[in-house]
C-alpha atoms as a PDB file:
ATOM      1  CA  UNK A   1      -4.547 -49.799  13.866  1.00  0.00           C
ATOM      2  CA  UNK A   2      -5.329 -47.155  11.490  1.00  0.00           C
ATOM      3  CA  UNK A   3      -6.464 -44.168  13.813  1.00  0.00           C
ATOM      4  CA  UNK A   4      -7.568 -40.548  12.142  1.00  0.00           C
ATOM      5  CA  UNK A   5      -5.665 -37.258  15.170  1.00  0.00           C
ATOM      6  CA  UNK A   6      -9.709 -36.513  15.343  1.00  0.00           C
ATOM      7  CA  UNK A   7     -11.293 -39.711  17.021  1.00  0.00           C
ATOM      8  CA  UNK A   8      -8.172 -40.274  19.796  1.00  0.00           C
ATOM      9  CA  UNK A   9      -6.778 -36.716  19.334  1.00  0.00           C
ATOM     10  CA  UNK A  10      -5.916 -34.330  22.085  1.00  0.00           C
ATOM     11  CA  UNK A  11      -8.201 -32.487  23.575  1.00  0.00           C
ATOM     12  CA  UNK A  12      -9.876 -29.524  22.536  1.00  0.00           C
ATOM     13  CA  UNK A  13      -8.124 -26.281  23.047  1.00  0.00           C
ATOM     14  CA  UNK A  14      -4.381 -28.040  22.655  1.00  0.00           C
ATOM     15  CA  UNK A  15      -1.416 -26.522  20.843  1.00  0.00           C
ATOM     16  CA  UNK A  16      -2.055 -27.841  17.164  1.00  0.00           C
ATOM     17  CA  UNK A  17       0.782 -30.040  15.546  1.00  0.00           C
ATOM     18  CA  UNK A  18       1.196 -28.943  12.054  1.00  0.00           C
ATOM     19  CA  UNK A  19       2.713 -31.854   9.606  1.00  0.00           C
ATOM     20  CA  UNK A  20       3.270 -31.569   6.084  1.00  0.00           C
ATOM     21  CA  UNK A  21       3.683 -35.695   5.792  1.00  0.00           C
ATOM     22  CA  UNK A  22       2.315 -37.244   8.664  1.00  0.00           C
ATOM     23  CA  UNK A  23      -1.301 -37.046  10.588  1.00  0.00           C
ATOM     24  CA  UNK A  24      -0.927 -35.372  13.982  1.00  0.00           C
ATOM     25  CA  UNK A  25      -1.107 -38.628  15.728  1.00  0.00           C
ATOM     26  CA  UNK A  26       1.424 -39.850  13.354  1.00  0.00           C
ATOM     27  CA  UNK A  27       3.754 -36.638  14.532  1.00  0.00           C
ATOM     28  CA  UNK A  28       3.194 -37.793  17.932  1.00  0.00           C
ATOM     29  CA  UNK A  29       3.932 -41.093  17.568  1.00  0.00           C
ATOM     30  CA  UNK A  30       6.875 -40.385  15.936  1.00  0.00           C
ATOM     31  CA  UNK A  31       8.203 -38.172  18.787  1.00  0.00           C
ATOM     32  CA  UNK A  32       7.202 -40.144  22.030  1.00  0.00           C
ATOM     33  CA  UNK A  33       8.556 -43.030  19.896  1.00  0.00           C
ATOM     34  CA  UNK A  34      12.015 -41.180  19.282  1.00  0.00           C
ATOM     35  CA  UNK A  35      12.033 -40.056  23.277  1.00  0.00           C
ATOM     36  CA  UNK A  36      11.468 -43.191  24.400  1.00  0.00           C
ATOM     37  CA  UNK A  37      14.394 -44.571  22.580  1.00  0.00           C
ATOM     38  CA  UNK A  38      16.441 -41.995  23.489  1.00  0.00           C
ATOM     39  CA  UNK A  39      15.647 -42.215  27.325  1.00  0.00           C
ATOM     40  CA  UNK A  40      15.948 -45.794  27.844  1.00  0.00           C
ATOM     41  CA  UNK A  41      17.610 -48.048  24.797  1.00  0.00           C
ATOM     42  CA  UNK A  42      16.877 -51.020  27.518  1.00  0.00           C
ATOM     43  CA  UNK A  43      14.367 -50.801  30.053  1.00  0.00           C
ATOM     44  CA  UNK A  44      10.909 -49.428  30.302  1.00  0.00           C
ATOM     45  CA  UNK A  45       9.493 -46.273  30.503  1.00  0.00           C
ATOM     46  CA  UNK A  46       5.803 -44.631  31.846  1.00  0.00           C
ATOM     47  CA  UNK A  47       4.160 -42.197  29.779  1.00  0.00           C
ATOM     48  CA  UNK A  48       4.277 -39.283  31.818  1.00  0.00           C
ATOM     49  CA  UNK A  49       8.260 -40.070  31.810  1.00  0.00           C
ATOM     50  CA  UNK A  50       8.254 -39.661  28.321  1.00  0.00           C
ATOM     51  CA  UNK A  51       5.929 -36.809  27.921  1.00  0.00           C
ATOM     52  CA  UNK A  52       7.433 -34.644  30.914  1.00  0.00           C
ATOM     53  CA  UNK A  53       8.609 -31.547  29.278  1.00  0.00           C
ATOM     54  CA  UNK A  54       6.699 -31.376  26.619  1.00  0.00           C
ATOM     55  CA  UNK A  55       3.940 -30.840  24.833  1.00  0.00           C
ATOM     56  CA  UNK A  56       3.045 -34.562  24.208  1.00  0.00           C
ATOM     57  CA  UNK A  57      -0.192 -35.372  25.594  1.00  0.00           C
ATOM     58  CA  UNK A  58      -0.224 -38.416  27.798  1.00  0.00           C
ATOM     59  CA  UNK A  59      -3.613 -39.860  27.657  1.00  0.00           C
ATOM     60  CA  UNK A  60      -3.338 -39.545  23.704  1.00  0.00           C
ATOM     61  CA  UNK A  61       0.420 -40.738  23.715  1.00  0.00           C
ATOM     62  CA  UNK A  62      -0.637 -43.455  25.665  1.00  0.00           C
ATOM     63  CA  UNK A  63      -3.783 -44.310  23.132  1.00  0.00           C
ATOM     64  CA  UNK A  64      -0.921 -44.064  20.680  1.00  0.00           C
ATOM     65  CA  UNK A  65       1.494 -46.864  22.149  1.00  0.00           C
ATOM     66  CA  UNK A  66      -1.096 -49.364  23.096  1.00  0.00           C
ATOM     67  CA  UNK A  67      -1.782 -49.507  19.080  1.00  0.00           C
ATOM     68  CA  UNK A  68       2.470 -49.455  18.616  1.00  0.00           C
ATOM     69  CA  UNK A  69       2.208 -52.508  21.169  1.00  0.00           C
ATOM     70  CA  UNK A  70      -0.715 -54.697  19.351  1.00  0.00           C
ATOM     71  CA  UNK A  71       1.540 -54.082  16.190  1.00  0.00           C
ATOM     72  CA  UNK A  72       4.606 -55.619  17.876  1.00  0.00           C
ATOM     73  CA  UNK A  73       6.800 -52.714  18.106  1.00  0.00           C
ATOM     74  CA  UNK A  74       6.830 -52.013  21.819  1.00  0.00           C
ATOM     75  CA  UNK A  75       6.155 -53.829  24.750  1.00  0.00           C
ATOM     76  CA  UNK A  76       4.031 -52.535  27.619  1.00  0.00           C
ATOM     77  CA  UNK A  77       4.502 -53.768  31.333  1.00  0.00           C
ATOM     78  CA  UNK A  78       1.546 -52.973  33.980  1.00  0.00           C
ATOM     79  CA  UNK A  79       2.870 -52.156  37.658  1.00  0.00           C
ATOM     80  CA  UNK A  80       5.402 -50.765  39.537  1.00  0.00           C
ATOM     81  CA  UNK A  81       8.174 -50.240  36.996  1.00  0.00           C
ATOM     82  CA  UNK A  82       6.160 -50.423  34.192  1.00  0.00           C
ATOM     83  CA  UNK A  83       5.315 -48.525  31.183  1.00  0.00           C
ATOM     84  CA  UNK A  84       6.470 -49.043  27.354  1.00  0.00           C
ATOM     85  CA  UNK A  85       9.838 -50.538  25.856  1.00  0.00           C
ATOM     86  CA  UNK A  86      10.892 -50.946  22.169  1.00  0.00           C
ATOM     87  CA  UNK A  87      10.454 -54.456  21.423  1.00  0.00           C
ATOM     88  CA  UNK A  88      13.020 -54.523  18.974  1.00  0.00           C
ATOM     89  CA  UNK A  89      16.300 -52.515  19.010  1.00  0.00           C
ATOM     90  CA  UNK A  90      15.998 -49.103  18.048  1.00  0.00           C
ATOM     91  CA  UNK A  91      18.032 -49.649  14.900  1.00  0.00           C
ATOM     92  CA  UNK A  92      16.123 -52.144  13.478  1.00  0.00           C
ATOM     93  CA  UNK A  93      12.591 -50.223  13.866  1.00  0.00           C
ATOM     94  CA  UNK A  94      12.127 -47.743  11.074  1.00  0.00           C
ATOM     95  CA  UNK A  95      10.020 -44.755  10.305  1.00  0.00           C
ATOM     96  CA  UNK A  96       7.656 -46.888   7.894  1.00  0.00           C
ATOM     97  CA  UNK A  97       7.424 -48.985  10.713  1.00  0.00           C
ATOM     98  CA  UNK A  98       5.558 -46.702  12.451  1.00  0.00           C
ATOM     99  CA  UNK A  99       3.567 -44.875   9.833  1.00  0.00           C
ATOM    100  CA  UNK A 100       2.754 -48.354   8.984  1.00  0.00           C
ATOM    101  CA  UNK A 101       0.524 -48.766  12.088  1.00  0.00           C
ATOM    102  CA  UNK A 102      -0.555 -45.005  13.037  1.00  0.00           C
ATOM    103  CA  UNK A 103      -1.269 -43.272   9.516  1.00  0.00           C
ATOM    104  CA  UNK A 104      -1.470 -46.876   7.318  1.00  0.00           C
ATOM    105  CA  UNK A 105       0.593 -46.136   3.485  1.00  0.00           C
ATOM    106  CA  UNK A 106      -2.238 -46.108   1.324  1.00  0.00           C
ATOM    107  CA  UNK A 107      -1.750 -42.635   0.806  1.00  0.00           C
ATOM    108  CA  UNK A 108       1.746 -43.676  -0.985  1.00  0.00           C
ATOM    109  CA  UNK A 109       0.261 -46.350  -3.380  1.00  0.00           C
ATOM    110  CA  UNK A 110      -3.220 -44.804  -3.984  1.00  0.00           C
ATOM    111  CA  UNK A 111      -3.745 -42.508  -6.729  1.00  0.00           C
ATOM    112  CA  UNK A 112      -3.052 -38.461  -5.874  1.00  0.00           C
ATOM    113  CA  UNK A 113      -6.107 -37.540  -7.575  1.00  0.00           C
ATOM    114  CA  UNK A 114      -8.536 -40.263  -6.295  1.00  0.00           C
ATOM    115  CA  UNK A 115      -8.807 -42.476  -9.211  1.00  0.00           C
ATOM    116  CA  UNK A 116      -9.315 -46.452  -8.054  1.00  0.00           C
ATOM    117  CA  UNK A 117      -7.392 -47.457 -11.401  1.00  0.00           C
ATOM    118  CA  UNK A 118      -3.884 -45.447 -11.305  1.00  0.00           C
ATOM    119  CA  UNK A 119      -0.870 -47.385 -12.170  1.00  0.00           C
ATOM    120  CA  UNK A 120       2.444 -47.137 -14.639  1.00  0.00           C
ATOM    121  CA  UNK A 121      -0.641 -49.303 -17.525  1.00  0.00           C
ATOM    122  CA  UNK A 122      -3.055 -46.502 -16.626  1.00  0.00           C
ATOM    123  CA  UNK A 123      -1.899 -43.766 -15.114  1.00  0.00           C
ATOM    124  CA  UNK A 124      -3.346 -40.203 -13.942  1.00  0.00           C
ATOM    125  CA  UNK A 125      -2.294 -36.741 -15.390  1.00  0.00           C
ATOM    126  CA  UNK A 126      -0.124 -36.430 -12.468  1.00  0.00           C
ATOM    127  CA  UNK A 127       0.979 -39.811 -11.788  1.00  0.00           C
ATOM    128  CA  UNK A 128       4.589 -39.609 -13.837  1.00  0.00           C
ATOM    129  CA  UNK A 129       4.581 -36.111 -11.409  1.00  0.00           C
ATOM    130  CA  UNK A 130       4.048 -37.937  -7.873  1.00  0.00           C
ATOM    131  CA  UNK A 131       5.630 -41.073  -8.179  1.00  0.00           C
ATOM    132  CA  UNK A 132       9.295 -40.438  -7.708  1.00  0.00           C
ATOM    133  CA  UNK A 133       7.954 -37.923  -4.809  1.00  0.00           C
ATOM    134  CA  UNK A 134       6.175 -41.165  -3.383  1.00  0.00           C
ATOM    135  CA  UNK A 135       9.517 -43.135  -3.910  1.00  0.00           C
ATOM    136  CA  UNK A 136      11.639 -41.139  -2.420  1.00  0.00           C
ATOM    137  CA  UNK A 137       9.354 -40.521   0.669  1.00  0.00           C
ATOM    138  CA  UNK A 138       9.022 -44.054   1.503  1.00  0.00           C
ATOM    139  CA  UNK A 139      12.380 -44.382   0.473  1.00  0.00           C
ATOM    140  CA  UNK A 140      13.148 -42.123   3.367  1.00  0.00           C
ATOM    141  CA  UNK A 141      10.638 -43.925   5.542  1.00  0.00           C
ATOM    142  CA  UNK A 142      12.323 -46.963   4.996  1.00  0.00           C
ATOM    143  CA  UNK A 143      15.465 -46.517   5.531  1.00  0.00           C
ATOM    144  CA  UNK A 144      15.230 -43.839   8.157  1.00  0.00           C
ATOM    145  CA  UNK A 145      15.269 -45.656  11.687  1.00  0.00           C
ATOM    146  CA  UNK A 146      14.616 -45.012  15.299  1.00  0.00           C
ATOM    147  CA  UNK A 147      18.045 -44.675  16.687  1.00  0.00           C
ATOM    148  CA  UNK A 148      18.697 -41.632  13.738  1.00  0.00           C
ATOM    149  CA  UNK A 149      15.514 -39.947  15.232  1.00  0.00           C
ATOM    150  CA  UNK A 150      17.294 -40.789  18.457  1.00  0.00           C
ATOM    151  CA  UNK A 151      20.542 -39.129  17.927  1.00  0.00           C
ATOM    152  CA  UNK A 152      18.730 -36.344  16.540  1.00  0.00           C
ATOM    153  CA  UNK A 153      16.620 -35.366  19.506  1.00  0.00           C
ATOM    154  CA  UNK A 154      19.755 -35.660  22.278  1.00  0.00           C
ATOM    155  CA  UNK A 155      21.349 -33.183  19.683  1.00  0.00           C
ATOM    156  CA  UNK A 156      18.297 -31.398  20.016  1.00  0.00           C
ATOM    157  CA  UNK A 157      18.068 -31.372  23.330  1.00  0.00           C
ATOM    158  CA  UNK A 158      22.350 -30.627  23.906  1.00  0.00           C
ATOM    159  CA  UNK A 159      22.303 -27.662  21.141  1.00  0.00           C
ATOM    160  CA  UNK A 160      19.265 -26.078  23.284  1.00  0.00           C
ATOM    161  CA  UNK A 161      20.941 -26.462  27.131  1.00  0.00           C
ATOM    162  CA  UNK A 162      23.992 -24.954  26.034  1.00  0.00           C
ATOM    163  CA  UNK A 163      24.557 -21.502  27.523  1.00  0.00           C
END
């Protein structure tokens, strides 16, 4: 579900989450997505769980994974116990994955200067400019997956504890 940060953002007043690439939601996403992998590979997880310690906030992350779960990628468990699990292993779930659901990729097939006929035929002034950007971005998107933004954020984490 295709979601702009404004309509299920956090509230007014919150620390803003700059992004060159990705929505704020999207940034979000992307980071309760990558905690929750890296705090339970098996197993599920609540929200607060996964936004204790941070700056995520939980009614929005929450918003966020209920979308993540309609589009198959997690798995959400009411109750005692409960909360969110990767519905696939972390490994096989990629970054597109999740832009995919939160941000949609429109913005890397549509034209960069808003034109509704852009292509290699009939192409923009800045379409031979963009397009290997584009390709290498979802390149990157594609082949980037969970478990690297995993291993990345328990480096993170061990690079900031140490004395």
């Amino acid at each position: 579900m295709n979601r702009s940060a404004h309509q299920i953002g956090p509230k007014q007043g919150a620390a803003r989450l700059d992004s060159i690439m990705f929505s704020a939601t999207c940034a979000y996403a992307l980071r309760a997505m990558s905690r929750l992998s890296a705090m339970r590979q098996e197993g599920y997880a609540s929200i607060a769980e996964i936004c204790e310690g941070t700056d995520l906030p939980s009614h929005f992350i929450a918003k966020i994974f209920q979308d993540l779960a309609r589009a198959g990628l997690l798995a959400s468990a009411k109750g005692r116990g409960g909360g969110f699990a990767l519905k696939r292993k972390a490994n096989e779930i990629t970054l597109y994955d999740i832009v995919a659901v939160v941000d949609g990729v429109k913005q890397y097939t549509s034209c960069v200067v808003g034109l509704s006929k852009c292509d290699d035929t009939q192409p923009c002034a800045q379409h031979e400019c963009v397009k290997p950007i584009r390709r290498q971005i979802v390149s990157y998107l594609k082949n980037t997956t969970l478990d690297v933004m995993r291993d990345a954020v328990i480096e993170k984490h061990r690079l900031i504890s140490q004395p």
